[in-house]
Protein backbone atom coordinates (compact mmCIF):
# COMPACT_ATOMS: atom_id res chain seq x y z
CA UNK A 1 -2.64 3.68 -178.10
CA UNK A 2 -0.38 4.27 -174.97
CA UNK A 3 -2.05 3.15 -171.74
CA UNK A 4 -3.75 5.95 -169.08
CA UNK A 5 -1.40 7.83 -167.22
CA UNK A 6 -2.77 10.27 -165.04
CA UNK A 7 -0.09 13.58 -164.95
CA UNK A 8 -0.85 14.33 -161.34
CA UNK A 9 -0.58 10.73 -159.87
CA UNK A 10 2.17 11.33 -157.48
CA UNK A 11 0.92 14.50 -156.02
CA UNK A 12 -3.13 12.10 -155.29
CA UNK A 13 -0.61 9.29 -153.54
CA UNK A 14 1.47 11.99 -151.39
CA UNK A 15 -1.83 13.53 -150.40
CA UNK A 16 -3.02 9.86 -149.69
CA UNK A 17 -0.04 9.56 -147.71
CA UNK A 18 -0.31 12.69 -145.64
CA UNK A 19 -4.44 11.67 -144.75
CA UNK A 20 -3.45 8.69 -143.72
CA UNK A 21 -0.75 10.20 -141.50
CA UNK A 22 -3.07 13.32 -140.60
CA UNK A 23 -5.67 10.24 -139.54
CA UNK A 24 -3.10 8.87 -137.37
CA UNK A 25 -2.41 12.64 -135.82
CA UNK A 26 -6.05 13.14 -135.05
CA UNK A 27 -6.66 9.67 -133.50
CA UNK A 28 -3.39 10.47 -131.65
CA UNK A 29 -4.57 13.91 -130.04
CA UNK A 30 -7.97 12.80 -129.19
CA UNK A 31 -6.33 10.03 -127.24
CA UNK A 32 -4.41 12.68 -125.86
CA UNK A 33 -7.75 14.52 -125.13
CA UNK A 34 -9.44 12.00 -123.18
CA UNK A 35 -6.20 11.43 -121.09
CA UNK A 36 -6.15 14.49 -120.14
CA UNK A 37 -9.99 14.82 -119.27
CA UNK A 38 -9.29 11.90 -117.52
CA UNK A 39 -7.07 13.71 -115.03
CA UNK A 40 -8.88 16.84 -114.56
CA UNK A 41 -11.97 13.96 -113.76
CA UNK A 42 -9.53 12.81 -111.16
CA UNK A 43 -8.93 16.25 -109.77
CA UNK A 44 -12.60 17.24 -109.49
CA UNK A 45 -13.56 13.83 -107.34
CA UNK A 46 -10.31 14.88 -105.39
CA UNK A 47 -12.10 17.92 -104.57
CA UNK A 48 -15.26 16.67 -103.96
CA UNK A 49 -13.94 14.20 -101.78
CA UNK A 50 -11.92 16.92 -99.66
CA UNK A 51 -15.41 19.03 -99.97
CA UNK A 52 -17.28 15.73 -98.51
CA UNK A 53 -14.74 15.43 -95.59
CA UNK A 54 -15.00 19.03 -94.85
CA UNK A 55 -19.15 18.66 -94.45
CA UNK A 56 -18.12 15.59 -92.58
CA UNK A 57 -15.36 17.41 -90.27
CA UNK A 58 -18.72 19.77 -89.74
CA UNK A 59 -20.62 16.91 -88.68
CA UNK A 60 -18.32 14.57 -86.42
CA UNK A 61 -15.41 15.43 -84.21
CA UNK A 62 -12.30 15.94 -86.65
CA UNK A 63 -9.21 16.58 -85.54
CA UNK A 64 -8.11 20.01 -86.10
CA UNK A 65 -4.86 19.39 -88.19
CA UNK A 66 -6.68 17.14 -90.24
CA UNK A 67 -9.09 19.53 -91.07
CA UNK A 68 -6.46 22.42 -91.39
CA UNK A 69 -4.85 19.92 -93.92
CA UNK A 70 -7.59 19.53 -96.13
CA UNK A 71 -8.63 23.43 -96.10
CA UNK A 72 -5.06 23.97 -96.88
CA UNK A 73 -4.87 21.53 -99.96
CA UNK A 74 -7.99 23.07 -101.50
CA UNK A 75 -6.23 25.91 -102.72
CA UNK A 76 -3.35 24.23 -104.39
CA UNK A 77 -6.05 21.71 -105.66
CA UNK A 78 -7.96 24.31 -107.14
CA UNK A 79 -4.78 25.78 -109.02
CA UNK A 80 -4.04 22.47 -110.47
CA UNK A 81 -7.24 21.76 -111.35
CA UNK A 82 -7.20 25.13 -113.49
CA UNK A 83 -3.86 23.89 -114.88
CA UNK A 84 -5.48 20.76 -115.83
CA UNK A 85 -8.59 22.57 -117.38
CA UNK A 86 -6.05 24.48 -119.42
CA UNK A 87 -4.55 21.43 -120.84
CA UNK A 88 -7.86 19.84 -121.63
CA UNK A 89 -8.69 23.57 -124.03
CA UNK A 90 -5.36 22.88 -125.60
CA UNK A 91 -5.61 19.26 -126.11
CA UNK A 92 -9.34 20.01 -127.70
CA UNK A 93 -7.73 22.46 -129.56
CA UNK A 94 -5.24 20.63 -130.94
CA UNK A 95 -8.15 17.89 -131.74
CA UNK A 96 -10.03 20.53 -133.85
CA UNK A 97 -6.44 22.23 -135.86
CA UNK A 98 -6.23 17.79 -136.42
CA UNK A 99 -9.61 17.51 -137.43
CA UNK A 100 -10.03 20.58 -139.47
CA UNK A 101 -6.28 19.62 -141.55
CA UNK A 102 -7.63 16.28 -142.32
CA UNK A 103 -10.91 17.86 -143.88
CA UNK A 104 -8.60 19.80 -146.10
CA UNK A 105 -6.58 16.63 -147.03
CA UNK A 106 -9.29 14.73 -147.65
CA UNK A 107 -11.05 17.60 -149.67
CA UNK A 108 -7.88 18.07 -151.97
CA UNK A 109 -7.92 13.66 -152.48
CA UNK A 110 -11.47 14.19 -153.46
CA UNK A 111 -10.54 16.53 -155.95
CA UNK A 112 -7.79 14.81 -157.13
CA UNK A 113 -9.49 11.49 -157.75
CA UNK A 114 -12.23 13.51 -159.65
CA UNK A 115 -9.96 15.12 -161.90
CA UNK A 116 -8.44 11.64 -162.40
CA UNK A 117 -11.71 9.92 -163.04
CA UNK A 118 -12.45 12.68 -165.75
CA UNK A 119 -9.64 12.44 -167.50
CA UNK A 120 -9.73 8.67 -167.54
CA UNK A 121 -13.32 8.88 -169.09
CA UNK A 122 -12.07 11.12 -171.50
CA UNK A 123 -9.32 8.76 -171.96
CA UNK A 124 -11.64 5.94 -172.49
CA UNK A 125 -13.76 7.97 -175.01
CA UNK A 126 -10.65 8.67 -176.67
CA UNK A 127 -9.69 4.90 -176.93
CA UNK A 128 -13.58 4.12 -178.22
CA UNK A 129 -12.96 6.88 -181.18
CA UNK A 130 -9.62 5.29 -182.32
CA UNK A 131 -10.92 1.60 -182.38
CA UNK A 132 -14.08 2.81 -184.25
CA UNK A 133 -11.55 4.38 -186.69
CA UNK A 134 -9.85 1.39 -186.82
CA UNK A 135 -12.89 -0.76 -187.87
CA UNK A 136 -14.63 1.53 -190.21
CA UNK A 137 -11.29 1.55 -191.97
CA UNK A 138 -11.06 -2.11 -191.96
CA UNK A 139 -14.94 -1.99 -193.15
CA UNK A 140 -14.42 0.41 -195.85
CA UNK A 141 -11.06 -1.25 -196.93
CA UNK A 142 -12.73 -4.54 -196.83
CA UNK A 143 -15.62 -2.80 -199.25
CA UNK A 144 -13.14 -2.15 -201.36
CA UNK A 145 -11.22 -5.11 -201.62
CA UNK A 146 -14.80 -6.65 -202.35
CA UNK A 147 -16.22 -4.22 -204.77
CA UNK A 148 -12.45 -4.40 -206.70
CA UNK A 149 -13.14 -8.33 -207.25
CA UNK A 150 -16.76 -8.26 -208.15
């Protein structure tokens, strides 16, 4: 009997292929993700600190361009910390389109190695019949052959 072969082999190893590389995509964009929540972390201490300096510039004697230079960063720090925040929702979306592609690669593997494990139990079953048909017609030949010399 021919050995197992199972008929959609080459479609389970390209979908291994593409998890694997949809596993390196995801573990790519949440790298990306943290990087970039990194940097809007960054931006709000930045503002806190100018805040801080501000309540400080209330406090103590500040000079007054110093303390027109911070109120006039605030603005521009606010706009690029809403930039930032922007490209942390993209980044986490981009995460979850990763995420939610690999669960559907994964899924289809699944299914694919299930088929395959059916049909090689059927195979095997299949392979059980033909060697019993084998030995009960060695068994009844060998009868024969007996029963012929007796």
């Amino acid at each position: 009997m021919k050995r197992f072969e199972f008929g959609l082999q080459t479609k389970l190893d390209v979908t291994v292929t593409r998890e694997d590389q949809a596993r390196q995509e995801l573990a790519l964009r949440r790298a990306q993700l943290d990087s970039e929540q990194r940097r809007l972390q960054a931006l709000e201490g930045e503002r806190e600190q100018c805040y801080q300096r501000l309540r400080q510039g209330q406090q103590e004697v500040l000079q007054l361009d110093e303390l027109a230079l911070v109120k006039s960063y605030l603005p521009r720090l606010k706009e690029r910390i809403a930039a930032q925040a922007e490209r942390v929702r993209r980044a986490d979306n981009e995460v979850q389109a990763a995420q939610e592609r690999l669960q559907e690669l994964m899924q289809e593997r699944k299914a694919l190695e299930k088929l395959r494990d059916k049909e090689y139990a059927e195979y095997q079953q299949e392979v059980l019949r033909q060697e019993q048909l084998v030995i009960d017609e060695v068994a009844i030949t060998g009868y024969w052959r007996s029963s012929r010399t007796d």
